[in-house]
Protein backbone atom coordinates (compact mmCIF):
# COMPACT_ATOMS: atom_id res chain seq x y z
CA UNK A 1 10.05 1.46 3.26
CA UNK A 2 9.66 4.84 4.46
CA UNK A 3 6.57 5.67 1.98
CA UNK A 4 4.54 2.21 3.48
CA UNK A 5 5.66 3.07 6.91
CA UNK A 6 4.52 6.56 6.65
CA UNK A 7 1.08 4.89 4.90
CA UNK A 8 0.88 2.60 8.24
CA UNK A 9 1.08 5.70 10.70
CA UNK A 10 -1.84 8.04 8.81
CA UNK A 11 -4.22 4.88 7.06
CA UNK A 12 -3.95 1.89 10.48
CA UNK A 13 -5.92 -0.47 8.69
CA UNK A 14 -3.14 -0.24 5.97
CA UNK A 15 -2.23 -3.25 3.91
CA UNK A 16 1.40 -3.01 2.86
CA UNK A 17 1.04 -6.48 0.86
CA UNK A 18 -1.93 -5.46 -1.22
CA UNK A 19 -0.42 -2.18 -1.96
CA UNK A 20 3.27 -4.12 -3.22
CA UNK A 21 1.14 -6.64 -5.53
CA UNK A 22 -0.56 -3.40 -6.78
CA UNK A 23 3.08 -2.30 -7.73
CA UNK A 24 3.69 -5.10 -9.59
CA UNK A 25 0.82 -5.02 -12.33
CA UNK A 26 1.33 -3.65 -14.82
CA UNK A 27 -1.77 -4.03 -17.35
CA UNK A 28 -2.30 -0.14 -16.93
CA UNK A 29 0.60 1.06 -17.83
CA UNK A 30 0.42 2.79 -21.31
CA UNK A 31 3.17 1.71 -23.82
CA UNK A 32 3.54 5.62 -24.65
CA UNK A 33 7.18 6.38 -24.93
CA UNK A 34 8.86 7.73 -21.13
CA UNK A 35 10.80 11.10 -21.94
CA UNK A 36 13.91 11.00 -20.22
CA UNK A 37 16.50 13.21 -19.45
CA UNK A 38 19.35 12.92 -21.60
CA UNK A 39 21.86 9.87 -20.71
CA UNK A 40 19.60 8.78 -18.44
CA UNK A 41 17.28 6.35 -20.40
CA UNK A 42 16.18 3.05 -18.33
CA UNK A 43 14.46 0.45 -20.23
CA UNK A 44 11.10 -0.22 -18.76
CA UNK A 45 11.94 -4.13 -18.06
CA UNK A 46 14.66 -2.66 -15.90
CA UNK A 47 12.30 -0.77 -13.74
CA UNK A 48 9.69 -3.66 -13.85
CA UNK A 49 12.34 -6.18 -12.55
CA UNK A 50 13.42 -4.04 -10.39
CA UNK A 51 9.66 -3.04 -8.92
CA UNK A 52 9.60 -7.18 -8.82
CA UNK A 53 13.09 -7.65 -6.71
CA UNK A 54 11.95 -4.80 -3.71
CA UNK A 55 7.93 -5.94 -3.63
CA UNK A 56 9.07 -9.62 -2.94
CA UNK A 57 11.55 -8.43 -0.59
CA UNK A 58 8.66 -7.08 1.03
CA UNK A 59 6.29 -9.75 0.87
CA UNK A 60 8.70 -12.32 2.21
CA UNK A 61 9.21 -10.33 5.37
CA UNK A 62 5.55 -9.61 5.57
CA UNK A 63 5.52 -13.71 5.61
């Protein structure tokens, strides 16, 4: 929240709901392998679902 409300105060015209569905496509994401740091490997589904859970949080406050 504090990245879109920070996006609100500099951009007015700002639209939180377009950027959320932005976060949630994922057609450009390259299937290159993510280096992590050791023990600290996420599978990318995990971060994808997870991406999903918060951005519909947000669009059913936005209404």
């Amino acid at each position: 929240t504090e990245l879109i409300e920070a996006a609100q105060k500099k951009h007015p015209d700002f639209n939180k709901t377009i950027y959320i569905k932005a976060l949630l496509s994922y057609d450009d994401i390259d299937n290159s392998p993510i280096t992590f740091i050791e023990g600290c490997m996420v599978e990318k589904e995990i971060v994808f679902n997870y991406l999903e859970k918060i951005a519909f949080g947000f669009i059913k406050e936005s209404g």
